[in-house]
Protein backbone atom coordinates (compact mmCIF):
# COMPACT_ATOMS: atom_id res chain seq x y z
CA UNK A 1 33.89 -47.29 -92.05
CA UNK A 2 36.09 -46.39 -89.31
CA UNK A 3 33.81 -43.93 -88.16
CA UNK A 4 30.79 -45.73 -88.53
CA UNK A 5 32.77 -48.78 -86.09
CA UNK A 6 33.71 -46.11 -83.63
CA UNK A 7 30.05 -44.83 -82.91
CA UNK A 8 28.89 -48.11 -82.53
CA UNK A 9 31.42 -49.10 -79.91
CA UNK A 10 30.27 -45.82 -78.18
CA UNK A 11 26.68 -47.02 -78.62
CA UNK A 12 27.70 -50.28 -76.85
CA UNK A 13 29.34 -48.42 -74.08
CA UNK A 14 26.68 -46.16 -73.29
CA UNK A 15 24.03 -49.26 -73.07
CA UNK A 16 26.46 -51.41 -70.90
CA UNK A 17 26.50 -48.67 -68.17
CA UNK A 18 22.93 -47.60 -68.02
CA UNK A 19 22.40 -51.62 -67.97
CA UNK A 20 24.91 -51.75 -64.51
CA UNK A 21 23.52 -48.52 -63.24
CA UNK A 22 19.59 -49.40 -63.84
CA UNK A 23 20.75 -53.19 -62.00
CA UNK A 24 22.17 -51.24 -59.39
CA UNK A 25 19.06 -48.90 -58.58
CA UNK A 26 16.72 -52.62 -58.88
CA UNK A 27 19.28 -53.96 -56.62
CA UNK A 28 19.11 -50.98 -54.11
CA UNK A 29 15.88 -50.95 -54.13
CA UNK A 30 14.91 -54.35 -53.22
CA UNK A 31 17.41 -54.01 -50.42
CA UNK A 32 15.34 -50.89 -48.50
CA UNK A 33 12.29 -53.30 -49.39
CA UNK A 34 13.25 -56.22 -47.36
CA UNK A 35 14.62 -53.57 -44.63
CA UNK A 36 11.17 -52.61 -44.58
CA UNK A 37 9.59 -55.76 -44.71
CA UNK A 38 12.00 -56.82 -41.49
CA UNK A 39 11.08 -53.57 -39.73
CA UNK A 40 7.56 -53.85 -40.53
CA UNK A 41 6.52 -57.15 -38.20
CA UNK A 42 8.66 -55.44 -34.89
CA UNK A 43 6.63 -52.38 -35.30
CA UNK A 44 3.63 -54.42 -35.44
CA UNK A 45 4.80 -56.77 -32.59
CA UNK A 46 5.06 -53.43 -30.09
CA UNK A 47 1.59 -52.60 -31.02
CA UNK A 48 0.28 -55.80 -30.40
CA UNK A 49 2.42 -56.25 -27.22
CA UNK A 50 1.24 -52.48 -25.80
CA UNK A 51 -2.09 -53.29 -27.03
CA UNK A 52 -2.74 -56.82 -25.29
CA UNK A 53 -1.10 -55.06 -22.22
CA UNK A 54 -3.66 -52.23 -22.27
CA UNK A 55 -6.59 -55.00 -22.50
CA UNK A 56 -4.90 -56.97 -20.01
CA UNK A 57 -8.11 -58.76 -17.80
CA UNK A 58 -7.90 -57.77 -14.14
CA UNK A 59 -11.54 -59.91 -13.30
CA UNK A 60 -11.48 -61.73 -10.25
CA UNK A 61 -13.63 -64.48 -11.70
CA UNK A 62 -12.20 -68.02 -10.91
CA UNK A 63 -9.89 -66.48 -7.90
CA UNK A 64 -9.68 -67.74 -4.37
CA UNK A 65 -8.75 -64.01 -2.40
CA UNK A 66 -7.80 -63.49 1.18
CA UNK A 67 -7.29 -60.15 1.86
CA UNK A 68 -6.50 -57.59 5.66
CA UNK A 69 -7.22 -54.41 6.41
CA UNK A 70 -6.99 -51.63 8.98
CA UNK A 71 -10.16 -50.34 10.35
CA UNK A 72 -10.77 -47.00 12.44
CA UNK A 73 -14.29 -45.50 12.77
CA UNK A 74 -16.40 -43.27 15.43
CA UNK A 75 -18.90 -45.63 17.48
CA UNK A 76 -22.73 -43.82 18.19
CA UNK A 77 -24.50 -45.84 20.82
CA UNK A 78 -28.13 -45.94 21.52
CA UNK A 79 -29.23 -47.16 24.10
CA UNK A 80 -31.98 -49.86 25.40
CA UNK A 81 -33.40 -49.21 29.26
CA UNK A 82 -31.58 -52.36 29.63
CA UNK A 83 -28.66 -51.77 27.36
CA UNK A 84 -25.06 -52.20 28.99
CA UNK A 85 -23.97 -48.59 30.13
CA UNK A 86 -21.96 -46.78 27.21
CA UNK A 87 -20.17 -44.51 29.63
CA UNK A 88 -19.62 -43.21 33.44
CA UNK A 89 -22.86 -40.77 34.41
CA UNK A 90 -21.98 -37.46 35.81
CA UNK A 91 -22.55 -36.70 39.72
CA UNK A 92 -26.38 -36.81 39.58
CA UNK A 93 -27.04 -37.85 36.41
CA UNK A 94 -28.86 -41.05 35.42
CA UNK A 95 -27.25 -43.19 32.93
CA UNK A 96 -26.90 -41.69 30.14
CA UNK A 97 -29.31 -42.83 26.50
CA UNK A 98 -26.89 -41.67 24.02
CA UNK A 99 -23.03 -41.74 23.74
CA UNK A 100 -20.33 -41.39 21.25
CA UNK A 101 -17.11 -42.26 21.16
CA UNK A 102 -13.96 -43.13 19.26
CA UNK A 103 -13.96 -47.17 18.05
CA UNK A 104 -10.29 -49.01 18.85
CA UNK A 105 -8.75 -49.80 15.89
CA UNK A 106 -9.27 -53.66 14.50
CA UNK A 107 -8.25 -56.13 11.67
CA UNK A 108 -10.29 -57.10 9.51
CA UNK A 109 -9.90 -60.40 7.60
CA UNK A 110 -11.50 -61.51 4.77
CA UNK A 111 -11.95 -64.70 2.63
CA UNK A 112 -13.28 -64.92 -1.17
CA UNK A 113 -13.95 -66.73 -4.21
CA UNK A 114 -15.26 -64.57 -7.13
CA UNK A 115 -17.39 -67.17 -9.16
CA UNK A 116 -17.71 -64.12 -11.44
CA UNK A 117 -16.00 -61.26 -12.40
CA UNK A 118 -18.26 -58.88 -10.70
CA UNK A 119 -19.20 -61.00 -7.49
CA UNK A 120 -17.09 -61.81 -5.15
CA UNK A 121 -18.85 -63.76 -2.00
CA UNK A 122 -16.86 -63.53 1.14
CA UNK A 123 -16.93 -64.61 4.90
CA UNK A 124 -14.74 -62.08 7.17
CA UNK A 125 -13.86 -61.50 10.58
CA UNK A 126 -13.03 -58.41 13.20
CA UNK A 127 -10.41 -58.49 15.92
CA UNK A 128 -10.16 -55.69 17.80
CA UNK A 129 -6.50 -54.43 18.78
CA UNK A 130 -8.00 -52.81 22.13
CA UNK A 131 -11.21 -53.10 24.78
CA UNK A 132 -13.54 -50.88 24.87
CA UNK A 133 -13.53 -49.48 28.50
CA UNK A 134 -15.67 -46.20 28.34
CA UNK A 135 -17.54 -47.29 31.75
CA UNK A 136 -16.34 -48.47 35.14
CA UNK A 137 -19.90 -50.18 35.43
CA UNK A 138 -18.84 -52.91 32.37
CA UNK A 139 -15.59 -52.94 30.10
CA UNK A 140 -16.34 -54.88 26.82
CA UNK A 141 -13.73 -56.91 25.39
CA UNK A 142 -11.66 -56.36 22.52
CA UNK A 143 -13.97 -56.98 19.29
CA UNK A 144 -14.91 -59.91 18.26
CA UNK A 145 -17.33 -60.20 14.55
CA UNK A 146 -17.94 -63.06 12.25
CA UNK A 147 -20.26 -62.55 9.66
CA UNK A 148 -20.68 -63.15 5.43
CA UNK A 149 -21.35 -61.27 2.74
CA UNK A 150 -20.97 -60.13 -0.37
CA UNK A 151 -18.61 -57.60 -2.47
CA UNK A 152 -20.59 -56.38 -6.16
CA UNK A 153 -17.81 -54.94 -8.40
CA UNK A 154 -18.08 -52.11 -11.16
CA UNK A 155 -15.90 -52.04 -14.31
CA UNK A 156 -14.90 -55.37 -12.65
CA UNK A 157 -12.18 -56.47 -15.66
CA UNK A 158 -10.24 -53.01 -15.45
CA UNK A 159 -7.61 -52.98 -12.68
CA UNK A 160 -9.53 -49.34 -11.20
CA UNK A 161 -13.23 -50.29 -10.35
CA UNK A 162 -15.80 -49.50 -7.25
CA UNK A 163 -17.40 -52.08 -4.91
CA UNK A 164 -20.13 -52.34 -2.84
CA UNK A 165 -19.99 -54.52 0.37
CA UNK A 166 -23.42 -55.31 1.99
CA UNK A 167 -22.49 -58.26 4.68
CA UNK A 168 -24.34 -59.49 8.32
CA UNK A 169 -22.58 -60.74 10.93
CA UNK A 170 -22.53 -61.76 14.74
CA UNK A 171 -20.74 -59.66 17.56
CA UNK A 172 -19.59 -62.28 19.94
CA UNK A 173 -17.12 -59.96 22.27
CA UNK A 174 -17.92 -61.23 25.95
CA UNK A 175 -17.61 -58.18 29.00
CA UNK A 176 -16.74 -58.03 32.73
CA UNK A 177 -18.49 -56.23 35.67
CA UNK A 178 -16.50 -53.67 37.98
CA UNK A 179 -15.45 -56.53 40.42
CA UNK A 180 -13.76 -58.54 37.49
CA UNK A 181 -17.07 -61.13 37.09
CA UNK A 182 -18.36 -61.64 34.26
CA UNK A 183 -21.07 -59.11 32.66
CA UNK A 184 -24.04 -60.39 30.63
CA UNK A 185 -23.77 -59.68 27.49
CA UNK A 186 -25.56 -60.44 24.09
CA UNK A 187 -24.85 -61.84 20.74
CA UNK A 188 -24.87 -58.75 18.69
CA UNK A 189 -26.72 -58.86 15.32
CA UNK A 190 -24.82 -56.70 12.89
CA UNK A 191 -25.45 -55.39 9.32
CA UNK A 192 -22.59 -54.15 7.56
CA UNK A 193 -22.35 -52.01 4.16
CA UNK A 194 -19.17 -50.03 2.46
CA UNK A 195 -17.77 -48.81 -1.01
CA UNK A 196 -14.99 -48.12 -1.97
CA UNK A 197 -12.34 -48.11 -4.90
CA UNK A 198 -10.12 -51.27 -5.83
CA UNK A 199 -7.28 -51.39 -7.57
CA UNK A 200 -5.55 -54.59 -8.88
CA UNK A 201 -1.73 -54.00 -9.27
CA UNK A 202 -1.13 -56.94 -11.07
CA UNK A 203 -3.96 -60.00 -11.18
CA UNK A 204 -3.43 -61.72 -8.24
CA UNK A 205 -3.00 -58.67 -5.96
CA UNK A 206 -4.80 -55.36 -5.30
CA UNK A 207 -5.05 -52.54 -2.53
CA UNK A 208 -8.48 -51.16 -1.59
CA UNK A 209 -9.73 -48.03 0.47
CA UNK A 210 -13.43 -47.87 2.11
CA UNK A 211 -15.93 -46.29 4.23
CA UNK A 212 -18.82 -47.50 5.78
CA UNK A 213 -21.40 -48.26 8.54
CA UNK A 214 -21.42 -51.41 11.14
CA UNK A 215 -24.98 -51.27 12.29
CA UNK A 216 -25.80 -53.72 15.61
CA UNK A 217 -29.41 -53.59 17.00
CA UNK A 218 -29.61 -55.97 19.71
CA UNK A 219 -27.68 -54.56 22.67
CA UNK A 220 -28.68 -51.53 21.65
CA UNK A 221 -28.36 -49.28 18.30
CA UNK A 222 -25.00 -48.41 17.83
CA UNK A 223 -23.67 -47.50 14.63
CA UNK A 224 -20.00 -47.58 13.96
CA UNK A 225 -18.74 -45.32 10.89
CA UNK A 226 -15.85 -46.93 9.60
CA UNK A 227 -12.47 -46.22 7.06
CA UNK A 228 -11.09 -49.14 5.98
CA UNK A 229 -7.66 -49.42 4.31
CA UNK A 230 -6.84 -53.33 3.11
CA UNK A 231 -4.44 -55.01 0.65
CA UNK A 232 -5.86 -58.31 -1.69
CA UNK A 233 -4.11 -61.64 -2.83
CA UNK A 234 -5.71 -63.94 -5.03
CA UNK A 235 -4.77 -67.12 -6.84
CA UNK A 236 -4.98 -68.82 -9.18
């Protein structure tokens, strides 16, 4: 009897600690469950954070933009028989048809609204920082264009994309005679095109690089080719 009491109080034992162990291991185990569960939803949050910030909209539809750049280029001048003279003759030469020269460096302003992402309608205008004085027979003031146009945007909702730039525009510069009088000269008719790459550095500002062509036919053909180098801001 004795014997029979003492292996069921060992039976008892046994089952009483593989009960606490086994509610141990459950309890254990529902722990690194909820650690995982909390862990989960901030490993999902970075995803969704690095993925909204990698599909982050950089369109400049809706945006008023005013932007400036730098412009130096190389001036080509054809001209008319009647065309103001482009540069001194040498000793026994007639006026020269053709000349070529380095253009003073300008400013070049620019204001936009983008009704889309990929359009972007602007009017801009040129200041020249110097006058052109390449003859003693006429110097030709500092420059002087107003014009519109038009910039047509590539991958236009990723902050790298191209542009084109067709625009027209008026040369109004005025010009003086050797004696200080005032020189006739023209309204110039210009056509204007350039591409480039834009990139936005955040969505209401973006830096772009250029080159192009300034085309005016009236006073004569001269063609200006042109690097531009600008900065953007934009709101809203």
């Amino acid at each position: 009897m004795k014997t029979l009491f003492a292996l069921g109080f060992a039976c008892l034992t046994v089952a009483a600690t593989s009960g606490s162990a086994f509610a141990k291991s459950a309890t254990d185990a529902e722990s690194e469950t909820a650690v995982d569960a909390d862990a989960e939803p901030k490993g999902d949050r970075a995803d969704e954070a690095a993925g909204a910030e990698a599909n982050r909209d950089f369109g400049h539809g809706g945006q008023f933009g005013l932007r400036a750049a730098l412009v130096a280029g190389y001036r080509m001048i054809l001209r008319y028989d009647d065309s103001p003279p482009c540069r001194d003759p040498d000793p026994g030469e007639e006026l020269p048809t053709f000349c070529g020269n380095a253009a003073p460096l300008a400013i070049d302003l620019g204001l936009s609204f983008a009704p889309l992402d990929a359009v972007e309608p602007f009017v801009w205008a040129r200041f020249g920082l110097a006058s052109e004085d390449e003859s003693s027979f006429v110097s030709i003031d500092p420059v002087l264009y107003l014009g519109a146009g038009v910039r047509i945007y590539t991958m236009s909702d990723s902050a790298f994309k191209f542009y084109v730039e067709p625009a027209v525009g008026l040369g109004l510069e005025n010009a003086e005679g050797p004696f200080g009088d005032e020189a006739d000269l023209d309204t110039e008719l210009l056509l204007h095109l350039a591409a480039g790459p834009h990139i936005d550095l955040a969505e209401n500002f973006g830096l772009y690089v250029d080159g192009g062509l300034t085309m005016g036919i009236l006073r004569s053909i001269n063609t200006a080719l042109e690097l531009k180098l600008g900065l953007q801001g934009r709101l809203p």
